[in-house]
Protein backbone atom coordinates (compact mmCIF):
# COMPACT_ATOMS: atom_id res chain seq x y z
CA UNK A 1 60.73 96.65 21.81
CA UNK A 2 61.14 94.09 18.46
CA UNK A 3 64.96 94.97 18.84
CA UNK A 4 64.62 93.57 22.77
CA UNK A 5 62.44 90.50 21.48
CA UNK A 6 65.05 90.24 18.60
CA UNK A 7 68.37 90.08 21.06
CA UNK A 8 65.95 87.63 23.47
CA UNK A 9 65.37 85.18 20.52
CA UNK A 10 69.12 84.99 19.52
CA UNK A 11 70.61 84.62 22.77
CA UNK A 12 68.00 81.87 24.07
CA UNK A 13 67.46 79.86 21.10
CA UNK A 14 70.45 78.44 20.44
CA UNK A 15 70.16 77.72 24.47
CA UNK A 16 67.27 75.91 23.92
CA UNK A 17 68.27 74.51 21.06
CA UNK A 18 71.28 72.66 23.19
CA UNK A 19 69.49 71.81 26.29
CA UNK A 20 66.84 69.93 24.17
CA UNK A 21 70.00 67.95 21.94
CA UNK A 22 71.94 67.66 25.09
CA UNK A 23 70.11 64.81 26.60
CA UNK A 24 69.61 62.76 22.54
CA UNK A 25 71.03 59.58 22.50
CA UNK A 26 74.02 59.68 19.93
CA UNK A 27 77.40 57.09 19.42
CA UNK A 28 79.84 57.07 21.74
CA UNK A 29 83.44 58.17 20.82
CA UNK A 30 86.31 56.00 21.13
CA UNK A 31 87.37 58.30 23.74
CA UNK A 32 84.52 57.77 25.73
CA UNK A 33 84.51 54.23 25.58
CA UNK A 34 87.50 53.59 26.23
CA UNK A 35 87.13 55.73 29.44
CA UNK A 36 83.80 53.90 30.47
CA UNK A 37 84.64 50.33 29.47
CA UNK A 38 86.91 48.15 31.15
CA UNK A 39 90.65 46.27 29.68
CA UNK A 40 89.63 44.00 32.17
CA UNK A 41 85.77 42.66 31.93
CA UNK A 42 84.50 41.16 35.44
CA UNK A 43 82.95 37.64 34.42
CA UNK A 44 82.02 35.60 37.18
CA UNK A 45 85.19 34.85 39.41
CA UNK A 46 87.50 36.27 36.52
CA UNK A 47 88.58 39.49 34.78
CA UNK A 48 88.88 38.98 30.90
CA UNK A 49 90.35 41.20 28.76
CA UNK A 50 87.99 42.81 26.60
CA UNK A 51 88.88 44.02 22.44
CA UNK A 52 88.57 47.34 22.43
CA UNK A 53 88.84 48.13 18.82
CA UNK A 54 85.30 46.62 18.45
CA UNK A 55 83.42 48.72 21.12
CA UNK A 56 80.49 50.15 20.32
CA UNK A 57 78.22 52.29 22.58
CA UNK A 58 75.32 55.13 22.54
CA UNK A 59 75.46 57.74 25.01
CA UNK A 60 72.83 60.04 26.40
CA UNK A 61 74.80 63.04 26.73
CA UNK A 62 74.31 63.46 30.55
CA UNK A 63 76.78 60.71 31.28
CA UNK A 64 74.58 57.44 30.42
CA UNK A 65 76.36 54.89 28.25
CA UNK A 66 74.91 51.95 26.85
CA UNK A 67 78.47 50.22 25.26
CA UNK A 68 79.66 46.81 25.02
CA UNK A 69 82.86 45.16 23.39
CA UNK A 70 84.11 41.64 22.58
CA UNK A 71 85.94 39.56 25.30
CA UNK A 72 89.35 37.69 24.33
CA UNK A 73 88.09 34.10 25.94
CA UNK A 74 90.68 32.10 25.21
CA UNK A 75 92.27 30.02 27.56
CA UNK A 76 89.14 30.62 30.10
CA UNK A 77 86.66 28.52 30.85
CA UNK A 78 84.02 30.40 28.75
CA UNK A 79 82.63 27.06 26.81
CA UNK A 80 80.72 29.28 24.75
CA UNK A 81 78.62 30.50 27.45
CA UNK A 82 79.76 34.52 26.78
CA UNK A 83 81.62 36.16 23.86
CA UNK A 84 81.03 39.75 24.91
CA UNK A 85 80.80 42.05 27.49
CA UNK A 86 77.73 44.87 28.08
CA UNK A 87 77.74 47.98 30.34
CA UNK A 88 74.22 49.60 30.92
CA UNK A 89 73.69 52.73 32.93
CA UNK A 90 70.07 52.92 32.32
CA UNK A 91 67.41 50.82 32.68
CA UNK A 92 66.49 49.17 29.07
CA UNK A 93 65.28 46.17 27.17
CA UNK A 94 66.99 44.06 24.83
CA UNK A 95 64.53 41.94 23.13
CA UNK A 96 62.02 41.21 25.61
CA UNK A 97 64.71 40.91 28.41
CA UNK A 98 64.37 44.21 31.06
CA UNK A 99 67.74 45.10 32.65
CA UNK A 100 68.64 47.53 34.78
CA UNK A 101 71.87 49.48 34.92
CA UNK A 102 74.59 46.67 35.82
CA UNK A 103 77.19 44.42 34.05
CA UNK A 104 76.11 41.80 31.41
CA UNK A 105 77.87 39.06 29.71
CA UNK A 106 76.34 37.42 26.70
CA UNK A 107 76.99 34.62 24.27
CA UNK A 108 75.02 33.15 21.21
CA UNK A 109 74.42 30.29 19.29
CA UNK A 110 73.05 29.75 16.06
CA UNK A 111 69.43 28.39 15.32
CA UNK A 112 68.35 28.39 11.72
CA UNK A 113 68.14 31.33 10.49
CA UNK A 114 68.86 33.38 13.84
CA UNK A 115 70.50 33.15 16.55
CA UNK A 116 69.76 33.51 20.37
CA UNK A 117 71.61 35.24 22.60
CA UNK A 118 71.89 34.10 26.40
CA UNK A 119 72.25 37.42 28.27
CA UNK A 120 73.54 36.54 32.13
CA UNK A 121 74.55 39.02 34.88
CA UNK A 122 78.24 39.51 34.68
CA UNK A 123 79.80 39.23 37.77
CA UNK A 124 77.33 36.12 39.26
CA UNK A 125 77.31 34.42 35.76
CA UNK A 126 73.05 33.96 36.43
CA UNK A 127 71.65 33.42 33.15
CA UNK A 128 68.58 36.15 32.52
CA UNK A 129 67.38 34.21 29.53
CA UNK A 130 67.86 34.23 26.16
CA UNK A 131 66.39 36.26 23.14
CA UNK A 132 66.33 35.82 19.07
CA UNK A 133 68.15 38.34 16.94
CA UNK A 134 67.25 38.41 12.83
CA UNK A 135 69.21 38.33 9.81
CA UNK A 136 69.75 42.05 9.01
CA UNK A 137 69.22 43.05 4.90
CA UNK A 138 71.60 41.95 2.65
CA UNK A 139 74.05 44.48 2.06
CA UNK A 140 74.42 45.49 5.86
CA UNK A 141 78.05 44.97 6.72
CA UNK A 142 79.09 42.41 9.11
CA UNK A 143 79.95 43.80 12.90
CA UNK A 144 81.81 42.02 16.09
CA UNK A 145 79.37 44.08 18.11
CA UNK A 146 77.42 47.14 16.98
CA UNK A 147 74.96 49.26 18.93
CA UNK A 148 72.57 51.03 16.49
CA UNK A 149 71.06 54.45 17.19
CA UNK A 150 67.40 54.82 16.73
CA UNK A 151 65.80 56.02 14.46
CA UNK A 152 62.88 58.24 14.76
CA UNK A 153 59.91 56.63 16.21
CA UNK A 154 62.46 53.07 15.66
CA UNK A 155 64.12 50.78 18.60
CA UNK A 156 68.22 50.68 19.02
CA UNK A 157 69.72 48.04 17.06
CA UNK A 158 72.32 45.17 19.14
CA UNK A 159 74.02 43.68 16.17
CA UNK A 160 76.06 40.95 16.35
CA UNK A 161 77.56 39.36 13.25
CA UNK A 162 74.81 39.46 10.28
CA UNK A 163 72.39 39.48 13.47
CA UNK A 164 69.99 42.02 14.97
CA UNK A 165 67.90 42.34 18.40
CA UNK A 166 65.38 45.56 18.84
CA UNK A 167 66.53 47.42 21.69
CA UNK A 168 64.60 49.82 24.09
CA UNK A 169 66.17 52.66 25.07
CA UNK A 170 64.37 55.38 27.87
CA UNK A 171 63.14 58.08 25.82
CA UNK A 172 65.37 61.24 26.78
CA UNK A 173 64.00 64.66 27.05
């Protein structure tokens, strides 16, 4: 009988052991990205082509991504409205800004010590509003676009620049 319970625990642990990991938020590999973000953003009536070697994204492991990337804007008629592109396949918050799986443009300006980011819908170019992101700690190096993990009991991390906005993820099982 303990050798029966014995063969039980080995063959369903490591089972459980990847069901439970399967669905944890981790980085998304270049692979992945590449294969879930466009060459070819949609921004309003336009299709810009996006920088792929600074995409970042987080995926859930059951085919969620949360990933953005820079857009090449010159020559369009961006005027500083948007600077990057943002693909969300689950519903989240950035800031205190709720989105639901969609596109999302955003561009930022500085103020101070921050800056704010105006986050619109990509394809109608509606502007959703606009929220502050920090000066990260000295010493943090400077990104295009990142999209920080969290951390145990911590929010995901949008950095742009030196810059930072809290990000909610939903809490995978």
């Amino acid at each position: 009988m303990k050798h029966l319970l014995a063969v039980f625990l080995v063959c369903t642990l490591p089972l459980c052991a990847a069901a439970s990991s399967r669905h944890a938020w981790r980085s998304a590999t270049d692979a992945e990205l590449s294969a879930v973000l466009p060459l070819r953003a949609p921004v309003e009536k336009e299709h810009i082509e996006t920088e792929m070697r600074t995409a970042s994204g987080l995926t859930d492991g059951a085919g969620h991504f949360v990933a953005g990337v820079v857009l090449i804007t010159a020559g369009y008629s961006a005027d500083g409205k948007y600077s990057h592109y943002l693909l969300v396949q689950v519903p989240m918050k950035i800031g205190t800004i709720a989105l639901t799986p969609g596109q999302y443009i955003f561009g930022w300006e500085r103020d101070g010590d921050n800056i704010q980011i105006h986050l619109h819908e990509a394809v109608s170019g509606r502007l959703l509003g606009d929220v502050e992101a920090h000066r990260m700690p000295a010493g943090t190096r400077v990104e295009s676009l990142r999209i920080w993990l969290p951390q145990p009991g911590d929010k995901a991390l949008l950095q742009i620049g030196r810059f930072a906005v809290e990000c909610s993820l939903p809490v995978q099982e």
